[in-house]
Protein backbone atom coordinates (compact mmCIF):
# COMPACT_ATOMS: atom_id res chain seq x y z
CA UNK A 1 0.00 0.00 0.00
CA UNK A 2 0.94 3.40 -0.35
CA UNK A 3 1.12 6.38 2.84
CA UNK A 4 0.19 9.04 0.07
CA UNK A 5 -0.47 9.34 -3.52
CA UNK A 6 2.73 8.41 -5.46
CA UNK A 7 4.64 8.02 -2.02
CA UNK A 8 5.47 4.29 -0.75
CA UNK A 9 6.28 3.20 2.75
CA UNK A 10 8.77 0.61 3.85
CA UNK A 11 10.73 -0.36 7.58
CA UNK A 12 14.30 0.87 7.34
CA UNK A 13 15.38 -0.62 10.09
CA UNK A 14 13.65 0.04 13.05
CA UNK A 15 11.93 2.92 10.87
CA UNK A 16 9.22 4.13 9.16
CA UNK A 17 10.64 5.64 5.55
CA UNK A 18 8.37 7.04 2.68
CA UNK A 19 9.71 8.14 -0.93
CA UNK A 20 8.19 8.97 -3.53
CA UNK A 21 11.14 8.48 -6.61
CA UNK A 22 13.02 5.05 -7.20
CA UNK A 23 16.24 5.64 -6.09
CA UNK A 24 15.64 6.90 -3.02
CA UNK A 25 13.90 3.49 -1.63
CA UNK A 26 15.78 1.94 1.34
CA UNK A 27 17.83 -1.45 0.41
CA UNK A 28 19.03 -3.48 2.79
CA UNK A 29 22.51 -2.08 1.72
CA UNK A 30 21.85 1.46 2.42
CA UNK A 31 20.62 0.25 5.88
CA UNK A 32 23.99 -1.44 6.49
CA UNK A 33 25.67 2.00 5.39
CA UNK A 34 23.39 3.74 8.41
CA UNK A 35 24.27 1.08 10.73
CA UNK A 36 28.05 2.04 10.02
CA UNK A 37 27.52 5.54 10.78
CA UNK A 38 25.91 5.37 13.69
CA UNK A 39 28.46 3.17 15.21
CA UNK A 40 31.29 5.70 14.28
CA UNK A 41 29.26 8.80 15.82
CA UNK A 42 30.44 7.44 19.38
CA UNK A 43 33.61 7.83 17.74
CA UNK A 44 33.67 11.34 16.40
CA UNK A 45 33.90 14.92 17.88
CA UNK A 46 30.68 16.70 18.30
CA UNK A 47 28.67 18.01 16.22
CA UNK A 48 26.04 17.20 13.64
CA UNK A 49 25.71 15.18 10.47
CA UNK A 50 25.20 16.14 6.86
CA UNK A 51 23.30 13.84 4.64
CA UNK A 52 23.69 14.74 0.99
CA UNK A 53 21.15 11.92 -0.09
CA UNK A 54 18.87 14.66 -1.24
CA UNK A 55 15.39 12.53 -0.80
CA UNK A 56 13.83 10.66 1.87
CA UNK A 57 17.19 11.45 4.42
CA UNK A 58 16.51 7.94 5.79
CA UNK A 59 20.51 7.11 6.22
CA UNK A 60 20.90 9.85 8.06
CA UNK A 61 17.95 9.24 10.40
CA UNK A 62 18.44 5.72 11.26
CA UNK A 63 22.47 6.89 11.91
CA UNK A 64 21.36 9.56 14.57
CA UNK A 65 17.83 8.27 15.83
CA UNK A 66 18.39 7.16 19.35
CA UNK A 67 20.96 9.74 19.89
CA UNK A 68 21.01 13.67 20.77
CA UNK A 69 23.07 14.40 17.11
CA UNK A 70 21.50 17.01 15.24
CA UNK A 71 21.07 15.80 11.63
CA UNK A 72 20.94 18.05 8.52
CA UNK A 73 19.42 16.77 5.54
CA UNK A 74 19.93 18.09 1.74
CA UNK A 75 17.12 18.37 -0.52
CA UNK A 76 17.66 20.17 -3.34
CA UNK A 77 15.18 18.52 -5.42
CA UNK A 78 11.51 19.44 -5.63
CA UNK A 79 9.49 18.45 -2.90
CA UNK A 80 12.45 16.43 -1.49
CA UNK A 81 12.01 18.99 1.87
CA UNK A 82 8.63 17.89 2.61
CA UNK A 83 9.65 14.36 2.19
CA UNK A 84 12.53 14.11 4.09
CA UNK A 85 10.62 16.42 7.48
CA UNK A 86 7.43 14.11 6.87
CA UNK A 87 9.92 11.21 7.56
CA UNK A 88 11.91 12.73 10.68
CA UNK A 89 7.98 13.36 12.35
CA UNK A 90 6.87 10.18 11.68
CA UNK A 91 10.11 8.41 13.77
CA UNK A 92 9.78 11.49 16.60
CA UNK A 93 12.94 13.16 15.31
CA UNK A 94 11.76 16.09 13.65
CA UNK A 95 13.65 18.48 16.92
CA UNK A 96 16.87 16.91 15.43
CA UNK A 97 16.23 17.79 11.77
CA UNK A 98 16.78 20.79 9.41
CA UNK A 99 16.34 20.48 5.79
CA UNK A 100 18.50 22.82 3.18
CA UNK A 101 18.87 23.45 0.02
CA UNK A 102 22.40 23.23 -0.03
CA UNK A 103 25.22 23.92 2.95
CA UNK A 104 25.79 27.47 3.35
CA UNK A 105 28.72 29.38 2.56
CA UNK A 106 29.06 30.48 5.67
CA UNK A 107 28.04 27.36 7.90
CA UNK A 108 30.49 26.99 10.45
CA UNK A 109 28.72 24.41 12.51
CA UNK A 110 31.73 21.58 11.84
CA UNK A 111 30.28 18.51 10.50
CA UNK A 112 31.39 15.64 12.44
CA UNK A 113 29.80 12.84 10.03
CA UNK A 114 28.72 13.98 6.06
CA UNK A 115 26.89 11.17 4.10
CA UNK A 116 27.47 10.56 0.80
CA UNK A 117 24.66 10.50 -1.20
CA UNK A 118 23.51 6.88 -3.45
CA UNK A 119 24.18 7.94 -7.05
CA UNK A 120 26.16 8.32 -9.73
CA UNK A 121 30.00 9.58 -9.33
CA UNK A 122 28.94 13.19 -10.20
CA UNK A 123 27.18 13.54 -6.86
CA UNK A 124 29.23 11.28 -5.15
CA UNK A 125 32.76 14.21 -6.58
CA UNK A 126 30.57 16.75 -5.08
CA UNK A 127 30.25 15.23 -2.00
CA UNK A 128 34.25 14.95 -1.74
CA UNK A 129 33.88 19.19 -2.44
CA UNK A 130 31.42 19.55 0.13
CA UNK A 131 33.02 17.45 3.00
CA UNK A 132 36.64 19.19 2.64
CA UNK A 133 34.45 22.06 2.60
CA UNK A 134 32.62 21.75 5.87
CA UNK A 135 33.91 18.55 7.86
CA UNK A 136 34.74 19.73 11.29
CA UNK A 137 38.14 18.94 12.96
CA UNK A 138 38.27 14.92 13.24
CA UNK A 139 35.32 14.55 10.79
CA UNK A 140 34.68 11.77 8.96
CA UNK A 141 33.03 11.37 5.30
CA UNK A 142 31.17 7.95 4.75
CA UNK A 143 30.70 7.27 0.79
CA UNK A 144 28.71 4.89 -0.95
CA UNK A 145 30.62 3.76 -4.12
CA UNK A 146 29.50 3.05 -7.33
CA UNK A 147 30.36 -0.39 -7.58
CA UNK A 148 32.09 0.48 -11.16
CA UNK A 149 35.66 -0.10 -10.81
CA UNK A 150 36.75 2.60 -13.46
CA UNK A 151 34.14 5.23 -11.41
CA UNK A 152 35.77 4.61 -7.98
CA UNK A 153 39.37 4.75 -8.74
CA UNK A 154 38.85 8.21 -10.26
CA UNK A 155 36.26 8.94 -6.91
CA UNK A 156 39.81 7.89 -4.43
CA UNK A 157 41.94 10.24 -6.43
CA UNK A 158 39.59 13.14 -6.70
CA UNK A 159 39.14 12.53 -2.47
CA UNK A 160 42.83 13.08 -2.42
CA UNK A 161 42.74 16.32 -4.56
CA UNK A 162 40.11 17.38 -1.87
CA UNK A 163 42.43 16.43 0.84
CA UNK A 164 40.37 13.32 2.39
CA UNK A 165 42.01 10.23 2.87
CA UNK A 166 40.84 6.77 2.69
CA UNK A 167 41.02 4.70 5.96
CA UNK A 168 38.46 1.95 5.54
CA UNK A 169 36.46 0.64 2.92
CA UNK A 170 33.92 -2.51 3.24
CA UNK A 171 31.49 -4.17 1.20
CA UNK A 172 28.02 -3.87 2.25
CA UNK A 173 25.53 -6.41 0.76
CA UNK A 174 25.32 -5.15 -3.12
CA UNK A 175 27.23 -2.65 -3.09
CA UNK A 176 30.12 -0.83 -0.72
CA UNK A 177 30.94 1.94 0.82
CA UNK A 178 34.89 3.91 1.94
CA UNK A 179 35.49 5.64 4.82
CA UNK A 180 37.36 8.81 4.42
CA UNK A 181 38.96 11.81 7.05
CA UNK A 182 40.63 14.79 6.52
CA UNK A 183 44.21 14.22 5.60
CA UNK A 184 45.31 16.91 8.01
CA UNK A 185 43.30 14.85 10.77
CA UNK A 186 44.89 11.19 9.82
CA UNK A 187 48.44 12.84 9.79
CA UNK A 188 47.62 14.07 12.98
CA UNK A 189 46.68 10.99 14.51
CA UNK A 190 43.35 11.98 14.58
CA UNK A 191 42.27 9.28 13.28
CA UNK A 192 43.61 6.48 15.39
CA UNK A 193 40.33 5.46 16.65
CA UNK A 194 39.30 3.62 13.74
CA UNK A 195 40.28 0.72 12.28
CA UNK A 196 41.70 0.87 8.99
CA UNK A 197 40.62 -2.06 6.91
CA UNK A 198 41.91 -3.94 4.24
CA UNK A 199 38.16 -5.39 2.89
CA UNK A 200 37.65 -4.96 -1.24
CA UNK A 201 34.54 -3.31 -1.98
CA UNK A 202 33.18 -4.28 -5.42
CA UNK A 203 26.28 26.28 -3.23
CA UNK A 204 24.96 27.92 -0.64
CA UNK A 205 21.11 27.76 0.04
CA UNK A 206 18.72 28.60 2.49
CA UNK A 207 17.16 26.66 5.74
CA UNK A 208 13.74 26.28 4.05
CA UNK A 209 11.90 24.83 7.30
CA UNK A 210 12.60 22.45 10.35
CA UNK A 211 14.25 22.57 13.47
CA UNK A 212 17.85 22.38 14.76
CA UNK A 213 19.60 20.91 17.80
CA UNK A 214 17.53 18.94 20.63
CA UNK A 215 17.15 19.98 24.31
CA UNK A 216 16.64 16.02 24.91
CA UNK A 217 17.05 12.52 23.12
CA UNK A 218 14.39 10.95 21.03
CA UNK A 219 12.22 8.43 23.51
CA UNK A 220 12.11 5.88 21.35
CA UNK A 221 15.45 3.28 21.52
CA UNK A 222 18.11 3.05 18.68
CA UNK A 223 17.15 1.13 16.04
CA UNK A 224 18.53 -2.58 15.74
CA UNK A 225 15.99 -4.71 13.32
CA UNK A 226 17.79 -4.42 9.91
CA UNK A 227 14.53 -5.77 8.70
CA UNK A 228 12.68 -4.24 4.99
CA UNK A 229 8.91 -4.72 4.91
CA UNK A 230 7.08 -2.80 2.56
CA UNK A 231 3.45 -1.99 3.29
């Protein structure tokens, strides 16, 4: 069944996700890319995360539901804003969630976790621009790849034109996904808290509406059912 004309409704996780254009519906692999965020957030500085999946912002909502992170969400597209809040009311974490249009030239809230959007390596070289951009001190940017071995090997040496550097890449059901910080940070030492693995893997906007940065956490528990069930 559908939750609104043209809009479909699935569990991501422990979640309740609608979308309303194919490539924005949840996958069992884009639930295993939220489950890897949210165990790094422990891990990272403070300070919110950045989902560039402009659409239904699910990865980023299952990575900070059960937690007091502040998530902004990028919707650029038409009606992607109304999507993506619709989604962070129905879980209870609309006080957490701000849609844009796109981050702000003058943002200076320090990213601690951007999200790579699901797409094409267009978006996915923007993203790269965006996190050296705005990734706070110690951030970290978690990229879906395109599965294309050609695409990927250019995506790894455009990161390092950004200055991000690879420290862990995995495969995730169909697809994978590399972990990248700042190369400033992993020189540092920064990044000595995670694990560097060896696993293969196959313009500034406007705050249009929501809400920003939560007095308490969510009451409902952090989400472990990696379940999909459409309705």
């Amino acid at each position: 069944m559908t939750a609104t004309d043209g809009t479909r409704l699935a569990y991501f996780g422990r979640l309740e996700i609608t979308w309303d254009r194919p490539h924005d519906e949840p996958e069992q692999w884009t639930t295993a890319i939220a489950r890897w965020a949210a165990s790094l957030l422990p891990l990272l500085p403070q300070g919110p995360v950045l989902d560039l999946g402009d659409g239904a912002c699910h990865v980023g909502l299952l990575a900070v539901a059960g937690t007091r992170r502040s998530l902004v969400c990028l919707a650029e597209s038409e009606g992607g804003e109304d999507v993506a809040l619709a989604n962070a009311r129905r879980n209870g974490l609309a006080e957490q969630v701000t849609v844009v249009g796109a981050p702000s030239a003058t943002d200076d809230r320090g990213y601690a976790l951007v999200l790579g959007p699901v797409g094409g390596p267009v978006a996915q070289i923007a993203a790269l621009r965006i996190a050296a951009r705005f990734l706070g001190e110690g951030g970290a940017l978690l990229l879906p790849l395109t599965g294309h071995p050609s695409e990927d090997t250019e995506l790894l040496a455009r990161a390092h034109d950004h200055g991000l550097t690879e420290t862990e890449r995995r495969d995730l059901e169909s697809n994978g996904a590399v972990l990248f910080r700042r190369s400033r940070d992993v020189e540092a030492g920064l990044n000595d808290h995670v694990v560097v693995s060896t696993h293969d893997s196959r313009s500034p906007g406007t705050v249009r509406h929501g809400t920003h940065v939560p007095s308490r956490a969510p009451s409902h528990p952090p989400a472990t059912d990696d379940t999909l069930e459409e309705h």
